[in-house]
Protein backbone atom coordinates (compact mmCIF):
# COMPACT_ATOMS: atom_id res chain seq x y z
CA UNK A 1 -10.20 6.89 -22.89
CA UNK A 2 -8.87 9.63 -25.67
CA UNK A 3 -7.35 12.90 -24.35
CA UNK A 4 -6.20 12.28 -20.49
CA UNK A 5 -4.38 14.93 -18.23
CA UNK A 6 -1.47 13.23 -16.25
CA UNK A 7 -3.05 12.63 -13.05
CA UNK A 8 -6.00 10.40 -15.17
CA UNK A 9 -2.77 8.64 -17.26
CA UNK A 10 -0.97 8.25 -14.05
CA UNK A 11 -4.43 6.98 -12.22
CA UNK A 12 -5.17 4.40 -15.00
CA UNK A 13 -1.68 2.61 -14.31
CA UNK A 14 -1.72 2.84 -10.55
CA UNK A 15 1.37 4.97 -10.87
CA UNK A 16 2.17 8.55 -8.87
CA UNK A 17 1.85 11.34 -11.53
CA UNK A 18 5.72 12.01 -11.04
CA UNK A 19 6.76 8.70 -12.57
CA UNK A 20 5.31 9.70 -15.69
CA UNK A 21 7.48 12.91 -15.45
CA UNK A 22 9.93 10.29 -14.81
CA UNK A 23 9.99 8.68 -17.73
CA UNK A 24 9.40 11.38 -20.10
CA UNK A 25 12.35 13.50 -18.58
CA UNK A 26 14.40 9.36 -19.36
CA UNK A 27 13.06 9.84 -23.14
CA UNK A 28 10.80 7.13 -23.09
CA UNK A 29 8.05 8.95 -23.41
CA UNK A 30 7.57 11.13 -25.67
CA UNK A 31 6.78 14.93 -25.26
CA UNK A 32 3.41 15.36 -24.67
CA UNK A 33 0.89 18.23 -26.10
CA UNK A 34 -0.04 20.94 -24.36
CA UNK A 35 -3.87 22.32 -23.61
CA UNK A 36 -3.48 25.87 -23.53
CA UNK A 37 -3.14 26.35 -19.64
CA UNK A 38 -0.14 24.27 -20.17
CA UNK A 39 -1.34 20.84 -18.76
CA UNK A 40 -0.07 18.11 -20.40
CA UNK A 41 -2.52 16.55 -22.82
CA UNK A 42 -2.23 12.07 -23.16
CA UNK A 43 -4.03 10.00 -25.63
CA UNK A 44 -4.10 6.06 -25.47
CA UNK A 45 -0.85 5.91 -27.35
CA UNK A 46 0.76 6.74 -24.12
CA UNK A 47 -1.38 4.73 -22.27
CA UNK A 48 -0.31 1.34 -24.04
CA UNK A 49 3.29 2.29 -24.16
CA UNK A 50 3.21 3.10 -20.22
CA UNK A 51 1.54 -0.28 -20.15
CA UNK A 52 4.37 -1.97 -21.72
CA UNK A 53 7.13 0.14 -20.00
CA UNK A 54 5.79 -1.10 -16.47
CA UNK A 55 5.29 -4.68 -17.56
CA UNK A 56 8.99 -4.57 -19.52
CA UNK A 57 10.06 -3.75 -15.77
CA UNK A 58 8.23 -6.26 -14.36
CA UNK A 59 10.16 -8.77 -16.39
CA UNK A 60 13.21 -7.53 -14.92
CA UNK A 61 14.32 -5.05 -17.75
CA UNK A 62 16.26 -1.55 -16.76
CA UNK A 63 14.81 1.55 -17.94
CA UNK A 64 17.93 1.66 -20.79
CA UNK A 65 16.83 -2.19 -22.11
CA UNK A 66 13.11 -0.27 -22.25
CA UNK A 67 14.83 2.84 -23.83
CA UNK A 68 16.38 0.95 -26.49
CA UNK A 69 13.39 -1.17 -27.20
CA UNK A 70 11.34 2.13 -27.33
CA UNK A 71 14.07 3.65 -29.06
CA UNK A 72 13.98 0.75 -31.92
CA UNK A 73 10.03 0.47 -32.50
CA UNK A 74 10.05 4.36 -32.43
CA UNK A 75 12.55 4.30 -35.68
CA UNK A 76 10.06 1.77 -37.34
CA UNK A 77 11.82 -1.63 -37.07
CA UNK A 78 10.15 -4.12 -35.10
CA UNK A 79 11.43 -5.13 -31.90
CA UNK A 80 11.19 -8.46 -31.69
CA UNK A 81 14.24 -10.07 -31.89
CA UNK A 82 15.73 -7.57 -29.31
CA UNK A 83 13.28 -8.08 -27.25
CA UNK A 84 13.89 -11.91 -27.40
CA UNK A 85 17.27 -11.57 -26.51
CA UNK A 86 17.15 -9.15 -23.81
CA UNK A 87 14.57 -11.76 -22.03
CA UNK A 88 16.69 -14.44 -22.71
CA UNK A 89 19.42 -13.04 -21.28
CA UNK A 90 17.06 -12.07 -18.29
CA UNK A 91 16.53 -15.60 -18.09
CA UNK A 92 20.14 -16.87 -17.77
CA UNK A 93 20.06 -14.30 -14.96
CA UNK A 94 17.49 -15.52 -13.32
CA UNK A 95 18.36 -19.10 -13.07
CA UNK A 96 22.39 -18.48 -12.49
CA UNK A 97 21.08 -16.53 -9.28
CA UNK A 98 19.10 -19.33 -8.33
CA UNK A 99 22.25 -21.80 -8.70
CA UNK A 100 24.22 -19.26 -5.99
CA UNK A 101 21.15 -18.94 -3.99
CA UNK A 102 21.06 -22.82 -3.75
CA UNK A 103 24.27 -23.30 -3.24
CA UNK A 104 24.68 -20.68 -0.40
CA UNK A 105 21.07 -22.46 0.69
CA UNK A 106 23.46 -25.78 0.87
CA UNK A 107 26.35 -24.51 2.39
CA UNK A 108 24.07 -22.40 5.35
CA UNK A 109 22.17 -25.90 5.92
């Protein structure tokens, strides 16, 4: 795909058009052109960030972990690191909830 209106973006993800408002109106999209009967114009830039923004979710990151990620590749620095430490912390998450889940699991048996 090059040039996509928001209802072809939004189909390609499996997404309602209004969360791509969504998350341009949260900054991490950024603001797209405009065809001159004011439709908003996408190219496949969008596409693979909207990519990453749902599977960033899907990890478990909030919008403002994505933001800042977003925020830090947008500047020019890579985000790797950040992004290593956000999932690692994700991670310590994860598994401290399952410790309380199994212990509440013991206690109910």
């Amino acid at each position: 795909m090059e040039n996509m209106f928001i209802g072809e973006l939004a189909d390609a993800l499996g997404v309602p058009p209004e969360t791509v408002r969504f998350y341009e109106r949260r900054g991490l999209l950024p603001e797209p052109a405009r065809a001159t009967n004011g439709y908003r114009i996408y190219d496949d830039s969008t596409l693979a960030r909207l990519r990453f923004i749902r599977s960033a979710q899907t990890a478990g990151l909030t919008l403002a972990e994505i933001g800042g990620i977003v925020e830090t590749r947008d500047n020019g620095t890579a985000p790797c690191t950040h992004v290593t430490e956000l999932l690692e912390a994700k991670l310590e998450e994860v598994k401290d909830r399952q410790r309380q889940l199994a212990a509440l699991e013991t206690e109910l048996a």
